[in-house]
C-alpha atoms as a PDB file:
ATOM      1  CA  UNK A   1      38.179  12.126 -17.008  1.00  0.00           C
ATOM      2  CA  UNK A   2      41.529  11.268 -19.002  1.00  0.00           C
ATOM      3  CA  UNK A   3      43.150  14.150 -17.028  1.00  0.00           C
ATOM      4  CA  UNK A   4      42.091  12.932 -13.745  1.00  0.00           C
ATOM      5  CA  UNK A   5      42.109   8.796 -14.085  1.00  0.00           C
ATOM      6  CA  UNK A   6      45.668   9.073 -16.464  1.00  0.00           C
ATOM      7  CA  UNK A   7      47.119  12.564 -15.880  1.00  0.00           C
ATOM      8  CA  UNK A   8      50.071  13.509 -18.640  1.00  0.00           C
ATOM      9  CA  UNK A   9      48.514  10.855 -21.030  1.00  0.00           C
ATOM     10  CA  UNK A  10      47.548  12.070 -24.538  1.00  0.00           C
ATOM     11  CA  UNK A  11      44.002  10.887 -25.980  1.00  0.00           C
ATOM     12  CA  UNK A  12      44.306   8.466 -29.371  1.00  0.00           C
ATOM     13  CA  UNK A  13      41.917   7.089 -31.645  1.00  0.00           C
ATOM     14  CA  UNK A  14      43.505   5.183 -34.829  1.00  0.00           C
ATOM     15  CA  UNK A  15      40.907   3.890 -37.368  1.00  0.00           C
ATOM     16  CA  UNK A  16      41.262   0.325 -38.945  1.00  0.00           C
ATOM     17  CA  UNK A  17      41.493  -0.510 -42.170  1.00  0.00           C
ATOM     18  CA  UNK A  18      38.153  -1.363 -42.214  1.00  0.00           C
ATOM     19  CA  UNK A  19      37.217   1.835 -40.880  1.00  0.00           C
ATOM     20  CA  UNK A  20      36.584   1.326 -36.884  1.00  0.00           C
ATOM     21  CA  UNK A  21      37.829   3.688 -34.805  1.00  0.00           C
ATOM     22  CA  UNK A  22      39.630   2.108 -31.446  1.00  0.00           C
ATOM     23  CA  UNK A  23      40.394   5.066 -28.766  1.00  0.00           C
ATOM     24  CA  UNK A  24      42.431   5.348 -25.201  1.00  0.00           C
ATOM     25  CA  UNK A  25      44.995   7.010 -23.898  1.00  0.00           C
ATOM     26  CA  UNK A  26      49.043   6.509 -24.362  1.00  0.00           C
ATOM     27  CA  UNK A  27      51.507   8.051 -21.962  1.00  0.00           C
ATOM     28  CA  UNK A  28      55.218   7.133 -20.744  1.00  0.00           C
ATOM     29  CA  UNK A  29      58.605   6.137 -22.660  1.00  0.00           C
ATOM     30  CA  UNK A  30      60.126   2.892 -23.106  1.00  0.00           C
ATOM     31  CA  UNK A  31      58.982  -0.647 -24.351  1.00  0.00           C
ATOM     32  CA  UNK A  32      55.463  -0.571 -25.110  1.00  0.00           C
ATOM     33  CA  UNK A  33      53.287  -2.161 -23.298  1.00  0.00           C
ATOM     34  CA  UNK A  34      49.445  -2.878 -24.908  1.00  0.00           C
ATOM     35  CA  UNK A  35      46.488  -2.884 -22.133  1.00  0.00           C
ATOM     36  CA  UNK A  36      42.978  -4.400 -22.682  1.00  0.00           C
ATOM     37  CA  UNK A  37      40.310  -4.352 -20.440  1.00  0.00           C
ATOM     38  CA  UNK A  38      37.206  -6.315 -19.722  1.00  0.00           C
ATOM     39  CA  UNK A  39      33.431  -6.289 -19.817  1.00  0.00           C
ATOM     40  CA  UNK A  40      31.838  -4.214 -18.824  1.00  0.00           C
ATOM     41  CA  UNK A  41      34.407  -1.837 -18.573  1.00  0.00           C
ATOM     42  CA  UNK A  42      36.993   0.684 -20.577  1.00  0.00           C
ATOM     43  CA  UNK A  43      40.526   1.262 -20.549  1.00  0.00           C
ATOM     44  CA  UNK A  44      39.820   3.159 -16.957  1.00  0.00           C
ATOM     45  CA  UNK A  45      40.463  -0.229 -15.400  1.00  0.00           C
ATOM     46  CA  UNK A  46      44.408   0.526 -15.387  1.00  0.00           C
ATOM     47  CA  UNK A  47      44.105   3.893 -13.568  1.00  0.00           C
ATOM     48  CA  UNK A  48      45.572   2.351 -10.542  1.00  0.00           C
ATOM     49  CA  UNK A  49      48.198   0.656 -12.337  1.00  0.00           C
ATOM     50  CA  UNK A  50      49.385   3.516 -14.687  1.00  0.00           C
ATOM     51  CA  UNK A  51      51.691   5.059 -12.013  1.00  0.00           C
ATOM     52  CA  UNK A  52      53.965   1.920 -11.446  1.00  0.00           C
ATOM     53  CA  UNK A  53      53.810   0.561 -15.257  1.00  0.00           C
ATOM     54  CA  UNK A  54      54.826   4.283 -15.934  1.00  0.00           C
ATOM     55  CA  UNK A  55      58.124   4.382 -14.727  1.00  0.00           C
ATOM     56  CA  UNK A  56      59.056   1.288 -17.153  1.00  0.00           C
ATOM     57  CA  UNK A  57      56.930   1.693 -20.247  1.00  0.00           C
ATOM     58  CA  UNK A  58      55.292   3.069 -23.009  1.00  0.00           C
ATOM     59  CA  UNK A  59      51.639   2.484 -21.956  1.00  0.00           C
ATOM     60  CA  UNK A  60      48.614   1.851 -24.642  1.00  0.00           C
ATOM     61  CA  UNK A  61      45.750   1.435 -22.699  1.00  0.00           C
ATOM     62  CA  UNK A  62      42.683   0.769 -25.211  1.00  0.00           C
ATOM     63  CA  UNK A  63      38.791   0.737 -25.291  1.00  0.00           C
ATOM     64  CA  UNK A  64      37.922  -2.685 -27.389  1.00  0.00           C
ATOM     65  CA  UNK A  65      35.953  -2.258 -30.268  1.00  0.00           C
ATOM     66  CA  UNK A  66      31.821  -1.952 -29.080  1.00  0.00           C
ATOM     67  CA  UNK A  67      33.051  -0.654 -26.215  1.00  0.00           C
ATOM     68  CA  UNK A  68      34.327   2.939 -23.910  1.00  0.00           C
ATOM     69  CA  UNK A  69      35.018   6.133 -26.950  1.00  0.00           C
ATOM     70  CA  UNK A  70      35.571   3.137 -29.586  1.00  0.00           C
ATOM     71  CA  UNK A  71      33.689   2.874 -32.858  1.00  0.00           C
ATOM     72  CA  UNK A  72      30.464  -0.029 -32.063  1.00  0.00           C
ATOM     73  CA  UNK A  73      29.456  -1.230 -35.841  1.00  0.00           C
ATOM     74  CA  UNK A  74      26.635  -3.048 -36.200  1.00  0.00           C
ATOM     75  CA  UNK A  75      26.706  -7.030 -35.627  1.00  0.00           C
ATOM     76  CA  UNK A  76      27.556  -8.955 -38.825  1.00  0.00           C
ATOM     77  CA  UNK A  77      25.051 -11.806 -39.259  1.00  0.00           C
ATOM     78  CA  UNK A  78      27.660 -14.564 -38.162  1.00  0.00           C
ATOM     79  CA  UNK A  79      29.513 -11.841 -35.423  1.00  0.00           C
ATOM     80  CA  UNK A  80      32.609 -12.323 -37.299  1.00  0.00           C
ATOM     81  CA  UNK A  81      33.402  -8.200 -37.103  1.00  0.00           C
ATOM     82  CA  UNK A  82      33.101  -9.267 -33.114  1.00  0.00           C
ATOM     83  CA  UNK A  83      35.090 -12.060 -33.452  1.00  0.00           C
ATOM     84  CA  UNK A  84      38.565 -12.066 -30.837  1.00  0.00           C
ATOM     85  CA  UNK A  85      40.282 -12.536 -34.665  1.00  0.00           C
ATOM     86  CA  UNK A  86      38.580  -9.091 -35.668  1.00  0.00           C
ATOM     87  CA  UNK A  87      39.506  -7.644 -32.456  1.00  0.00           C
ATOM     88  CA  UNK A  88      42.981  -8.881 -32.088  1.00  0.00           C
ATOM     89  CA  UNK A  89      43.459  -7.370 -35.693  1.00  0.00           C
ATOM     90  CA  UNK A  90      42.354  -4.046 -34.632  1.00  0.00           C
ATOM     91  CA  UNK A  91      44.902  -3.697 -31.845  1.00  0.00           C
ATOM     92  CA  UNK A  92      47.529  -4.798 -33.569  1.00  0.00           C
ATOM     93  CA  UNK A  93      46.512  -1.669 -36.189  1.00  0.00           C
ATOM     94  CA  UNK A  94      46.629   0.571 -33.166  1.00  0.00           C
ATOM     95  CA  UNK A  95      50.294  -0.880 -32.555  1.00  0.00           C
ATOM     96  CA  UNK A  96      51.030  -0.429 -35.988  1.00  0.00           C
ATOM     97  CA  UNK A  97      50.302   3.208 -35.897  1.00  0.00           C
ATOM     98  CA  UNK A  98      52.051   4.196 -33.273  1.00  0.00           C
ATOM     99  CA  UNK A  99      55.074   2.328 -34.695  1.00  0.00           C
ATOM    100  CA  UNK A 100      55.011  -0.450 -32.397  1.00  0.00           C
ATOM    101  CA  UNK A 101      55.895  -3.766 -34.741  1.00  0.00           C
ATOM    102  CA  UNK A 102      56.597  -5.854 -31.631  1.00  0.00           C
ATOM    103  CA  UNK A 103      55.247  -5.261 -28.012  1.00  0.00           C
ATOM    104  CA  UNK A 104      53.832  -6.821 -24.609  1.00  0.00           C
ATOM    105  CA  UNK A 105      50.420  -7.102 -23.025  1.00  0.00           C
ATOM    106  CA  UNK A 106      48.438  -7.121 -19.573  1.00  0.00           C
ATOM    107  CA  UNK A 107      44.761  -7.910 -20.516  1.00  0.00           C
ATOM    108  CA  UNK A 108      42.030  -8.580 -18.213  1.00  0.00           C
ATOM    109  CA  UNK A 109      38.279 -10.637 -18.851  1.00  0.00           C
ATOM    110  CA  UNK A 110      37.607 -10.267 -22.398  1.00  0.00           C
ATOM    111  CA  UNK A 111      40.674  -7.964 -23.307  1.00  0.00           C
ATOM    112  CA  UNK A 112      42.781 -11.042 -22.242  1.00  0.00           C
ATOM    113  CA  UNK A 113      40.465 -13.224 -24.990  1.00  0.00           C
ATOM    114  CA  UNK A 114      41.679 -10.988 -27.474  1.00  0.00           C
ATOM    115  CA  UNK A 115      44.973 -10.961 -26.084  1.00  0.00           C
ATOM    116  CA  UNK A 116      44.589 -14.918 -26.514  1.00  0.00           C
ATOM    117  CA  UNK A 117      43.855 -14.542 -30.233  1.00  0.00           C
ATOM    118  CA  UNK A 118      46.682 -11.869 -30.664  1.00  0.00           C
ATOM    119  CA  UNK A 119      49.457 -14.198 -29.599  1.00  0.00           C
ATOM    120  CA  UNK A 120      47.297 -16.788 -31.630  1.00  0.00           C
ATOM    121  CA  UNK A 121      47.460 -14.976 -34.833  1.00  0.00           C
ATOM    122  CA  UNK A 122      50.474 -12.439 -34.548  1.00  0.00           C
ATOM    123  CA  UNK A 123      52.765 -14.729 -32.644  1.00  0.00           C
ATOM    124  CA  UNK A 124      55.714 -12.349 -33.634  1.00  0.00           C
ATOM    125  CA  UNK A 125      54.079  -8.529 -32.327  1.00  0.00           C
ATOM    126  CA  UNK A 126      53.440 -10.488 -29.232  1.00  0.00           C
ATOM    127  CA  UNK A 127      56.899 -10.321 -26.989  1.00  0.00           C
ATOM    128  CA  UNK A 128      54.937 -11.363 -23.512  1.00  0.00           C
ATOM    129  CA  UNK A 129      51.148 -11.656 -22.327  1.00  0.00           C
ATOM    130  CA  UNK A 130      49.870 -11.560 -19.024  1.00  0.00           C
ATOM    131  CA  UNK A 131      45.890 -12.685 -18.751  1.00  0.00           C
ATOM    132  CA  UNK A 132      43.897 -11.715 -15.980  1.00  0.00           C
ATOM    133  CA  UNK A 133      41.228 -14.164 -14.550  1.00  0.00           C
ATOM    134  CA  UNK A 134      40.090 -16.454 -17.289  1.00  0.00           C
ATOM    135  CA  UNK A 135      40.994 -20.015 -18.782  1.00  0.00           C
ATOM    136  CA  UNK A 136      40.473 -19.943 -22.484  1.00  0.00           C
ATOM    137  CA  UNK A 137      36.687 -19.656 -23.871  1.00  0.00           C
ATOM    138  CA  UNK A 138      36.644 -23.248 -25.244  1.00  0.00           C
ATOM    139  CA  UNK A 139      37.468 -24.863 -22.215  1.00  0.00           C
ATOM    140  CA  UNK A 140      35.222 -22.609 -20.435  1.00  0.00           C
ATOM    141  CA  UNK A 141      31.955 -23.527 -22.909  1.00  0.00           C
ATOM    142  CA  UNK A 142      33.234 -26.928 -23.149  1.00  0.00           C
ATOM    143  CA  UNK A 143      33.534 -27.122 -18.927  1.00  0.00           C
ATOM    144  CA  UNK A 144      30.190 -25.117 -18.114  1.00  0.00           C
ATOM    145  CA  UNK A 145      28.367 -26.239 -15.062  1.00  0.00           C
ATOM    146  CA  UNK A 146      25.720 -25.291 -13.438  1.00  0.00           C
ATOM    147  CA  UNK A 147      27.490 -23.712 -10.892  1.00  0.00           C
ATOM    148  CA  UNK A 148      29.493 -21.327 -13.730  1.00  0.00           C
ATOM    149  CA  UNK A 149      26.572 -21.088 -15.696  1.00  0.00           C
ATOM    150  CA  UNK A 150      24.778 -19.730 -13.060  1.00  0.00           C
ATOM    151  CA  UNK A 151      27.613 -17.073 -11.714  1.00  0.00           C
ATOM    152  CA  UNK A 152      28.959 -15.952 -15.277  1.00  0.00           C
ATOM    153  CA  UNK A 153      24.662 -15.923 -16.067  1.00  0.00           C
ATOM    154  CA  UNK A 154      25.901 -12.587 -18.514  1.00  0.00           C
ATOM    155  CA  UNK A 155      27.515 -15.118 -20.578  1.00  0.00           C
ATOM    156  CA  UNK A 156      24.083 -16.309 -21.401  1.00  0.00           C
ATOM    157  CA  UNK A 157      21.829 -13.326 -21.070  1.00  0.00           C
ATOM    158  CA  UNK A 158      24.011 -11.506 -23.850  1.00  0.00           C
ATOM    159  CA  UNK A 159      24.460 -13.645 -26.097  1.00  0.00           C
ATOM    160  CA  UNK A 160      20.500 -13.756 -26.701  1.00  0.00           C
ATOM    161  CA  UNK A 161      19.286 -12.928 -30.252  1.00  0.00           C
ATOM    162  CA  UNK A 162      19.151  -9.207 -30.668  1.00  0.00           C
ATOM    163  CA  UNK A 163      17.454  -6.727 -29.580  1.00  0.00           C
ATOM    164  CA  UNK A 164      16.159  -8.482 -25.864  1.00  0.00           C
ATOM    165  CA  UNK A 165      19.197  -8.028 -24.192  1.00  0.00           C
ATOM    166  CA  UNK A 166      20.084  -5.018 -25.593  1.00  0.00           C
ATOM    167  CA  UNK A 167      16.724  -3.549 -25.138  1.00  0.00           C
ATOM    168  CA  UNK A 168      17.087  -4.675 -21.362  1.00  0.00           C
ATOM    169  CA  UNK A 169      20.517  -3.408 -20.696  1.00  0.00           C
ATOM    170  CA  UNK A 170      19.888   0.117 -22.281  1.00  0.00           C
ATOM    171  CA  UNK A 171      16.390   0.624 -20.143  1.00  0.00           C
ATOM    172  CA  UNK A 172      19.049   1.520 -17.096  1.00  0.00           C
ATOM    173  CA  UNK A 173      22.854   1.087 -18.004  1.00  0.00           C
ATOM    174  CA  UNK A 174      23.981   1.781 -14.512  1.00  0.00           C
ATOM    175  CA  UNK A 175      21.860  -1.060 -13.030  1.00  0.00           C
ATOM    176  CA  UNK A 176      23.111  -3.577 -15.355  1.00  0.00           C
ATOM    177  CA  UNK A 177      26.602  -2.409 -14.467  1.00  0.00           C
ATOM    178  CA  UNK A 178      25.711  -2.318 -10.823  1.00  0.00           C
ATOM    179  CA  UNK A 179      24.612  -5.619 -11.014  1.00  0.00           C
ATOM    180  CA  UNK A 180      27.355  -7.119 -13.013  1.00  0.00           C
ATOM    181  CA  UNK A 181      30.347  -6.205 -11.207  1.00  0.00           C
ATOM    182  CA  UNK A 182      28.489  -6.033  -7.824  1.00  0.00           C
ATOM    183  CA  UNK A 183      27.736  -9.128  -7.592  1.00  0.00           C
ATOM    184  CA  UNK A 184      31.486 -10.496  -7.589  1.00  0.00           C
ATOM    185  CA  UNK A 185      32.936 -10.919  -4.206  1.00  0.00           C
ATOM    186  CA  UNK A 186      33.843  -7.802  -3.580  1.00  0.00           C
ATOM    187  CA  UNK A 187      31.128  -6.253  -4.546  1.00  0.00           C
ATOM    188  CA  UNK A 188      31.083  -2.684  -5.407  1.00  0.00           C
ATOM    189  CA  UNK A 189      33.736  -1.614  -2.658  1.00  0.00           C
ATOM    190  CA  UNK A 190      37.185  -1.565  -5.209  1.00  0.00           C
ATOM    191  CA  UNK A 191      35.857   0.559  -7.894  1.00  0.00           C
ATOM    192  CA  UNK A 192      37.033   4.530  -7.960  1.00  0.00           C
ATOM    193  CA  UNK A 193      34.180   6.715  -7.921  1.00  0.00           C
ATOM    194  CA  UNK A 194      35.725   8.866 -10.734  1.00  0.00           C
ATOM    195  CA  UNK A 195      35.801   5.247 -13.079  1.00  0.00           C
ATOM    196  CA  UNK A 196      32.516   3.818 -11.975  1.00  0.00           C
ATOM    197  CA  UNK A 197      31.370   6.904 -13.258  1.00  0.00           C
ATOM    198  CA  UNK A 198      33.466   6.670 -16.598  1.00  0.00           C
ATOM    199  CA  UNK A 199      31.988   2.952 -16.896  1.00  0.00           C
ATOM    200  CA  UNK A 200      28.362   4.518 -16.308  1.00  0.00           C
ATOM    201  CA  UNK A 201      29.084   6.849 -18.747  1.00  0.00           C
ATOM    202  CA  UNK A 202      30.237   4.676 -21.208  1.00  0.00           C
ATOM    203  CA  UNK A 203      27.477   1.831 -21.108  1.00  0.00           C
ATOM    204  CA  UNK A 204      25.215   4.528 -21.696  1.00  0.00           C
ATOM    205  CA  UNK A 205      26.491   5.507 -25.120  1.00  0.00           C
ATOM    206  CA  UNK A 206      24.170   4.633 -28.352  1.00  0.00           C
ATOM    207  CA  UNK A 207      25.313   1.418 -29.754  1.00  0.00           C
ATOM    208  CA  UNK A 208      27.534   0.333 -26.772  1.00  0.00           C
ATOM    209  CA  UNK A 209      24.726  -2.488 -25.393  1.00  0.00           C
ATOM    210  CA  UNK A 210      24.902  -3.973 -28.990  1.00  0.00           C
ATOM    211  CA  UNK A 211      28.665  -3.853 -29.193  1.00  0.00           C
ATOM    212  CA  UNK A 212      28.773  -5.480 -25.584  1.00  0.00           C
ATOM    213  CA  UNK A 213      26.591  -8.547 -26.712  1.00  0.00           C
ATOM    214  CA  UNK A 214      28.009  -8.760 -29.780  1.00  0.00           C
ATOM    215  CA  UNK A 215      31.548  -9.610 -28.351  1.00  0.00           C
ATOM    216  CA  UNK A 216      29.621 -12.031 -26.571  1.00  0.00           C
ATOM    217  CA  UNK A 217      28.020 -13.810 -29.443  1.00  0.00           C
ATOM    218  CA  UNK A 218      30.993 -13.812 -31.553  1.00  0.00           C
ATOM    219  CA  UNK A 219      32.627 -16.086 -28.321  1.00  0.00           C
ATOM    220  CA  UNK A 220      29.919 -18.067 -28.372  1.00  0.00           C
ATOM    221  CA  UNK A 221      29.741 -18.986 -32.159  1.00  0.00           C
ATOM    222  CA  UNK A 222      32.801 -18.019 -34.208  1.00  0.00           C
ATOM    223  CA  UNK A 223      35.049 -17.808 -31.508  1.00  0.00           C
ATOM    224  CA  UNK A 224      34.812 -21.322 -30.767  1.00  0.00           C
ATOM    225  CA  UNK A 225      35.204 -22.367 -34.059  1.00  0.00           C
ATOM    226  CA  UNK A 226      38.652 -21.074 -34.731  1.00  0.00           C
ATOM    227  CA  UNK A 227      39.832 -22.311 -31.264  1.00  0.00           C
ATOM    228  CA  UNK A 228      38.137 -25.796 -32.308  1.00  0.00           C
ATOM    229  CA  UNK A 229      40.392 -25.203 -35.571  1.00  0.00           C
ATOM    230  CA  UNK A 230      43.127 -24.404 -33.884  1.00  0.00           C
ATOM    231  CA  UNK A 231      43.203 -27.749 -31.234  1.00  0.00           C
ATOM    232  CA  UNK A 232      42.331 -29.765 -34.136  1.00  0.00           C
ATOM    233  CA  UNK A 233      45.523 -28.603 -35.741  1.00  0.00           C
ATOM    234  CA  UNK A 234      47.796 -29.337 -32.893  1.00  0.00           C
ATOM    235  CA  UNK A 235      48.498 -25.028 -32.983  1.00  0.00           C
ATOM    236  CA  UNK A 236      50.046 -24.019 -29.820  1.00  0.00           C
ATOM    237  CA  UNK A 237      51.202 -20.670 -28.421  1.00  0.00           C
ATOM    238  CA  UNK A 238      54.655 -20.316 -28.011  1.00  0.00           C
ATOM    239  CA  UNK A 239      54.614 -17.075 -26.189  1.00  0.00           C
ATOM    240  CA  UNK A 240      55.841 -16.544 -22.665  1.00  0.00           C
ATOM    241  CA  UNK A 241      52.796 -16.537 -20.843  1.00  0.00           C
ATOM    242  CA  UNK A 242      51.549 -15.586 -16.943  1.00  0.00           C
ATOM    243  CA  UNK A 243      47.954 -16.603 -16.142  1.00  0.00           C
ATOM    244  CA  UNK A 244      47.065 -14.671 -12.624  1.00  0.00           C
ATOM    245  CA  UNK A 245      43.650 -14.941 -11.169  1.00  0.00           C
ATOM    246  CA  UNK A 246      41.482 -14.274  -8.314  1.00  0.00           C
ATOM    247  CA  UNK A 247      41.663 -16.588  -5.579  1.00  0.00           C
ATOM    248  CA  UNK A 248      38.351 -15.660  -4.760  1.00  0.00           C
ATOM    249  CA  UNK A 249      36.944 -15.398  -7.746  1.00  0.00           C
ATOM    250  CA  UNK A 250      34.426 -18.567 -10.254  1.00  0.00           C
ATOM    251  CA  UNK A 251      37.477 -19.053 -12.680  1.00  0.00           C
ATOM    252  CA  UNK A 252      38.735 -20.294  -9.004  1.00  0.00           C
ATOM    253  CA  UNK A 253      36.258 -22.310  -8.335  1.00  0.00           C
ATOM    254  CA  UNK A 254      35.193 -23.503 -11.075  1.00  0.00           C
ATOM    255  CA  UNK A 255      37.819 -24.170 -13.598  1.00  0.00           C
ATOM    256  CA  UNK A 256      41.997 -25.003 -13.484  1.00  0.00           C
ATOM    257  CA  UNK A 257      42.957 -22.026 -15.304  1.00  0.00           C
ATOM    258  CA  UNK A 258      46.825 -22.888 -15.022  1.00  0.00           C
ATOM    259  CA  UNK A 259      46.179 -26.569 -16.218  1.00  0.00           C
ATOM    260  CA  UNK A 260      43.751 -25.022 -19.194  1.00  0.00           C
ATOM    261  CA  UNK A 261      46.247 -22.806 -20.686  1.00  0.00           C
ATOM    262  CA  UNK A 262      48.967 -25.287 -20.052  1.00  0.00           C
ATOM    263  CA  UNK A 263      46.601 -27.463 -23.181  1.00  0.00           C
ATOM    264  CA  UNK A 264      46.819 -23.900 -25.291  1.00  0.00           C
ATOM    265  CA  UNK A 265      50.552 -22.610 -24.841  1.00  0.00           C
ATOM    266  CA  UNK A 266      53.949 -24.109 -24.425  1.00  0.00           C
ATOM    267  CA  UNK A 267      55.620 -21.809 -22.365  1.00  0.00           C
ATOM    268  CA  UNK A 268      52.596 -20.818 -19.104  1.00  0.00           C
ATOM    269  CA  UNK A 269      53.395 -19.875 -15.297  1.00  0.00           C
ATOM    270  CA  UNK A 270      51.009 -18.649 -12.785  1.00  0.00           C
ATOM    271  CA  UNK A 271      48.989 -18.321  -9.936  1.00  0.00           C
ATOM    272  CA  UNK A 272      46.114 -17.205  -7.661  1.00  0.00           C
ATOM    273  CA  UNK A 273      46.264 -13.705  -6.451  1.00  0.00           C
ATOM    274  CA  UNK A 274      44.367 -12.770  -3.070  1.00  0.00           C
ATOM    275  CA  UNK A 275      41.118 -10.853  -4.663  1.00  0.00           C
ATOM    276  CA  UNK A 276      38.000 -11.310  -6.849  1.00  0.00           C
ATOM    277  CA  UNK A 277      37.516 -10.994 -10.341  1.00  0.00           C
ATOM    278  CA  UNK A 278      38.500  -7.429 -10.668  1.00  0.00           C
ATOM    279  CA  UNK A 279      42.608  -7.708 -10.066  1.00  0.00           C
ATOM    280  CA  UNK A 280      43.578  -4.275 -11.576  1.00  0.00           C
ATOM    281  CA  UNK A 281      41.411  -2.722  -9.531  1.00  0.00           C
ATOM    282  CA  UNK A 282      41.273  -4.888  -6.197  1.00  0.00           C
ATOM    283  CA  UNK A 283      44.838  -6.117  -5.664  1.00  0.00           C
ATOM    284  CA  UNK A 284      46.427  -3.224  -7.809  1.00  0.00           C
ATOM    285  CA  UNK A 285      49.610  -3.596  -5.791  1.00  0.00           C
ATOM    286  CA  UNK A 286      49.934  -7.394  -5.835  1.00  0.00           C
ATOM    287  CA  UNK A 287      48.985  -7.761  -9.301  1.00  0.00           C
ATOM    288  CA  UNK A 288      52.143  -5.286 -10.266  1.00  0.00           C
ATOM    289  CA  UNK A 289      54.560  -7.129  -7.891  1.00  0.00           C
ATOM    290  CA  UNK A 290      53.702 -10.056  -9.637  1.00  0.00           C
ATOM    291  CA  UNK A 291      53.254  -8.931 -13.259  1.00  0.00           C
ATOM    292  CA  UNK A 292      56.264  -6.079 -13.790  1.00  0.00           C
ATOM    293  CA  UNK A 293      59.077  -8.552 -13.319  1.00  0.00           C
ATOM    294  CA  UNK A 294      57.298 -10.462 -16.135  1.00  0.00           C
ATOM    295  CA  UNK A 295      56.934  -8.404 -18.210  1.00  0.00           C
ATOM    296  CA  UNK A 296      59.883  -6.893 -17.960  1.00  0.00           C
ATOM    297  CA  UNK A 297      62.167  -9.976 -18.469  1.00  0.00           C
ATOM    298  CA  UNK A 298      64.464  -9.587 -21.334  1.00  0.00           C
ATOM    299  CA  UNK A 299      64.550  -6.359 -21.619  1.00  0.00           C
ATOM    300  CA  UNK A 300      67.595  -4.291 -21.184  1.00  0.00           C
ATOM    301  CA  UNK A 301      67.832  -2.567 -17.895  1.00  0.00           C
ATOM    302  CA  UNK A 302      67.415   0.461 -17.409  1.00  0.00           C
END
């Protein structure tokens, strides 16, 4: 499926310090560019994307930890090896390993959360961030109505003590996925045949049902603490930020994302883009026309 979703990338997998193993693909030359996808997805999300980010940089597209060809360790008590912290950490490893000290990132759904916690924690390997349809978890917990609570209703199915969700989600992966991401405003219409079936695939893989809820529970417990820590504190990101989301999608309707991260980070622009939740893969072209100047500011040309 590499061949055919990212043709001339090279397969990676880097293991942690702590012994996870985080895979994807890396292809092109240039400034690196880090790319995390969402739930319930892999790094397939970017296929469309690839071609134009190709011609400008080095691409790292990743699976998150519980998640795609990545390692899916078994949930730690308090979710803390789930945590966005945890995650962030890992990526920055996979940076690390390819020699990358410093680099930029386009992150959608819960990639973007970790993206959050990367500029959070690592504000120096973080050059520029763009984050794809959310606000920040907090303010999302902190803002739930009923209305959210009952469109985002994974938020709270998953993070259900172990194993009912899992147990649910594994009795037919490609019905949970089905219903997930069908039941966005686009419905099933954007998605590539070749990734739905990488996604299928994917879900279906021992472990990846716990992994999935365990990212979940870790952003509904320990998450929130060290954001909670972090307001208390007065901590601000300082990165160059772009917030993009789908006009027709709940973060829309049901939050301010640009006045949200505006509380979070110093230095935020952004805006609506014409599609649902799933902006890599439903407004491929606008989300580049939007995102590559961006993310290529201050750069050298060429």
């Amino acid at each position: 499926m590499q061949d055919v979703l990212f043709p001339g990338f090279r397969p990676i997998r880097i293991d942690t310090a702590e012994g996870v193993g985080i895979a994807g693909v890396l292809g092109g030359a240039g400034p690196p560019l880090l790319l995390l996808h969402g739930h319930p997805q892999t790094h397939a999300i970017w296929h469309k994307l690839a071609p134009g980010l190709l011609q400008h940089f080095t691409l790292v597209a990743c699976d998150l930890r519980g998640y795609g060809d990545s390692s899916k360790p078994r949930g730690a008590p308090d979710h803390a090896n789930y945590s966005k912290r945890t995650m962030a950490a890992d990526m920055l490893a996979v940076m690390r390993a390819l020699g990358f000290e410093r680099f930029r990132v386009l992150a959608h759904d819960r990639g973007a959360r970790v993206a959050h916690r990367l500029m959070a924690d690592h504000p120096r390997a973080v050059e520029r961030a763009v984050l794809l349809d959310i606000a920040p978890t907090l303010a999302m917990y902190e803002g739930t109505t009923e209305a959210f609570a009952r469109a985002y209703w994974h938020w709270f199915f998953l993070i259900q003590r172990a194993p009912l969700p899992e147990r649910l989600i594994e009795a037919d992966p490609a019905a949970y996925l089905r219903d997930v991401m069908g039941g966005r405003s686009a419905g099933m219409a954007p998605f590539d045949a070749r990734a739905l079936a990488e996604y299928t695939r994917c879900l279906a893989l021992p472990g990846t049902a716990h992994g999935i809820c365990e990212d979940y529970r870790a952003a509904a417990g320990i998450d929130l603490e060290h954001d909670r820590i972090d307001r208390d504190a007065g901590r601000r990101i300082d990165t160059p930020l772009l917030a993009l989301w789908g006009a027709q999608g709940v973060v829309q309707r049901c939050f301010d994302p640009l006045a949200e991260w505006r509380k979070v980070a110093a230095r935020v622009e952004g805006e609506a883009l014409p599609c649902g939740h799933y902006i890599p893969e439903e407004a491929p072209e606008a989300l580049l026309a939007r995102a590559l100047p961006f993310l290529r500011a201050d750069l050298a040309p060429g």
